[in-house]
C-alpha atoms as a PDB file:
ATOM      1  CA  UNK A   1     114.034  83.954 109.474  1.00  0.00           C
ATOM      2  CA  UNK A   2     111.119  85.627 107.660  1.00  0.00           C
ATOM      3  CA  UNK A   3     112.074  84.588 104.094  1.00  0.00           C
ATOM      4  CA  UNK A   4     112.869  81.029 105.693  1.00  0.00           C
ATOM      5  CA  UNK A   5     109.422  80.660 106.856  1.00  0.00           C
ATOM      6  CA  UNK A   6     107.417  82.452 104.568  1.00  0.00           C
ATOM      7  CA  UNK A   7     109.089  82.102 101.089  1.00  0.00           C
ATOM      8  CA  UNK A   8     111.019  79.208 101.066  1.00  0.00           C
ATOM      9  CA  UNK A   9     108.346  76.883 103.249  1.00  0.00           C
ATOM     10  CA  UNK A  10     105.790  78.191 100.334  1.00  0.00           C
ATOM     11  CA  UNK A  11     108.336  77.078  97.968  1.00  0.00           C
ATOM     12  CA  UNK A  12     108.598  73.622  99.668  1.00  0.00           C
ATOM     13  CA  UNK A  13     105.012  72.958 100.061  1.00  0.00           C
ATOM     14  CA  UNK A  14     104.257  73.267  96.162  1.00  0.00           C
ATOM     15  CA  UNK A  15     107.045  71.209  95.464  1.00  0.00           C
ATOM     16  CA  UNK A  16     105.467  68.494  97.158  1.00  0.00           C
ATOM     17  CA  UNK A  17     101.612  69.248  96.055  1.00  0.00           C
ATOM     18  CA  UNK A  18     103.587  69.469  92.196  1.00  0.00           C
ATOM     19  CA  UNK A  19     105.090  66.292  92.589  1.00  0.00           C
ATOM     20  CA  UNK A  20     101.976  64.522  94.152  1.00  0.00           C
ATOM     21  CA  UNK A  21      99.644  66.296  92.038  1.00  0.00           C
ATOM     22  CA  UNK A  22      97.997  67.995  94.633  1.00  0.00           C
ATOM     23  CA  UNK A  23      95.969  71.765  94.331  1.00  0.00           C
ATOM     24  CA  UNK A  24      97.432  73.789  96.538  1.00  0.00           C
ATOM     25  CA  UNK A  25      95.533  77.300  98.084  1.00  0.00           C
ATOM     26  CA  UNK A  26      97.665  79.806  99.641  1.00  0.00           C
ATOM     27  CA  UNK A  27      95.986  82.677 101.747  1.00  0.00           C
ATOM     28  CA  UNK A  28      98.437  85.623 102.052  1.00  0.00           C
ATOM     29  CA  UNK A  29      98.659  88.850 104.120  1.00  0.00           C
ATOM     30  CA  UNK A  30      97.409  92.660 103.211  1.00  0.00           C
ATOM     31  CA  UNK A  31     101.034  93.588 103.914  1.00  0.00           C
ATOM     32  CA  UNK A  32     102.120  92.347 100.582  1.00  0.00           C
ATOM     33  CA  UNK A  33     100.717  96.290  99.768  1.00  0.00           C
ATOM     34  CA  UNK A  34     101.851  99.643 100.721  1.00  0.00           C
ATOM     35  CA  UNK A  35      98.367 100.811 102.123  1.00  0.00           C
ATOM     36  CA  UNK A  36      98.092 103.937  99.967  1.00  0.00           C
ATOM     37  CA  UNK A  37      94.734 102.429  97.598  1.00  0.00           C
ATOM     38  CA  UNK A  38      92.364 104.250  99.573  1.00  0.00           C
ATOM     39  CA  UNK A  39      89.586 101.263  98.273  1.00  0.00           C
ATOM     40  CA  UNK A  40      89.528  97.096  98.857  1.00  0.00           C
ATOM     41  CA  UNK A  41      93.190  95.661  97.069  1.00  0.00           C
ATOM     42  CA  UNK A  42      92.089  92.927  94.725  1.00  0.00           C
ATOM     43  CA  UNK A  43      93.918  90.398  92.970  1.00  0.00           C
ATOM     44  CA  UNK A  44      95.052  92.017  90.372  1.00  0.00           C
ATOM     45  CA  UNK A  45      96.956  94.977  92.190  1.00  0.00           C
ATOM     46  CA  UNK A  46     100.499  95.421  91.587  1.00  0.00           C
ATOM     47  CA  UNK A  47     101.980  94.413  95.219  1.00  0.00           C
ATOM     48  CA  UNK A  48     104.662  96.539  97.238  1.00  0.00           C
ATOM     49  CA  UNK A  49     105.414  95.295 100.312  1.00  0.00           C
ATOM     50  CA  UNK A  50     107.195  98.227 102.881  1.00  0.00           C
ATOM     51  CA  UNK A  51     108.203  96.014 105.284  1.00  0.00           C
ATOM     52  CA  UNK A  52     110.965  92.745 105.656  1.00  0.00           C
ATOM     53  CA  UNK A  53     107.397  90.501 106.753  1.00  0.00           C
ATOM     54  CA  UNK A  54     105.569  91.922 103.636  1.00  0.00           C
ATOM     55  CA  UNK A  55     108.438  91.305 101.170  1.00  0.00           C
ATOM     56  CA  UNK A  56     108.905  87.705 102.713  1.00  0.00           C
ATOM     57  CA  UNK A  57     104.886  87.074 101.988  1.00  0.00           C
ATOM     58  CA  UNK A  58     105.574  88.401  98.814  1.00  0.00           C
ATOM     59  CA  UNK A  59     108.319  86.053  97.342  1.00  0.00           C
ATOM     60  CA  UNK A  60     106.307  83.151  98.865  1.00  0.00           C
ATOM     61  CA  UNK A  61     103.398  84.197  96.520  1.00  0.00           C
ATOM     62  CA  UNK A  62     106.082  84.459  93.832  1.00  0.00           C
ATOM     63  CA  UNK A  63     107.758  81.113  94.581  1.00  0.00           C
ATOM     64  CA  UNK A  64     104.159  79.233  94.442  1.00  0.00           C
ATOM     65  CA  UNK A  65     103.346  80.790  91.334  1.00  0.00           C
ATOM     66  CA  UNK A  66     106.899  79.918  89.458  1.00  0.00           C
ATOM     67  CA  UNK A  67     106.584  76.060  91.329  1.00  0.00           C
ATOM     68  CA  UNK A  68     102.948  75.457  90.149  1.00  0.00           C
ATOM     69  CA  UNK A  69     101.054  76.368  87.172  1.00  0.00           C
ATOM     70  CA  UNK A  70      97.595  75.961  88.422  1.00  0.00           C
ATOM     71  CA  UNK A  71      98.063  77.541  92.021  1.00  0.00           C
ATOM     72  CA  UNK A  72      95.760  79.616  93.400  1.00  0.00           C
ATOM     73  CA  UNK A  73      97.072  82.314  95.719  1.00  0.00           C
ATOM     74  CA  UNK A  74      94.344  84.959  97.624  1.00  0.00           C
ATOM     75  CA  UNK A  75      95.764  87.981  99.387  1.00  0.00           C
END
């Protein structure tokens, strides 16, 4: 139910905002990371999620990116 929710409805939504031309902004989770970086995660930080919620987050992100070009995804 997880992936349903939060990797294929991410998937979905930038279909749509690709076909109408829309921006889309997608605000994620910190559990997309393991927790270990003992300072702030940033953008650029390789992700590992631990957990089936995380991973589901995850592959949203990663099914946004591979939909639209120009997305803009914040963890």
């Amino acid at each position: 139910m997880a992936f349903k929710i939060n990797a294929a409805g991410p998937r979905n939504i930038a279909e749509i905002a690709k076909n109408k031309g829309a921006k889309l902004i997608h605000l994620s989770t910190d559990y997309v990371f393991d927790g270990t970086k003992t300072g702030a995660y940033v953008e650029t930080d390789p992700p590992h999620p631990l957990g089936v919620y995380g991973q589901s987050k995850y592959q949203g992100e990663v099914n946004i990116a591979e939909t639209l070009i120009n997305s803009l995804t914040q963890n």
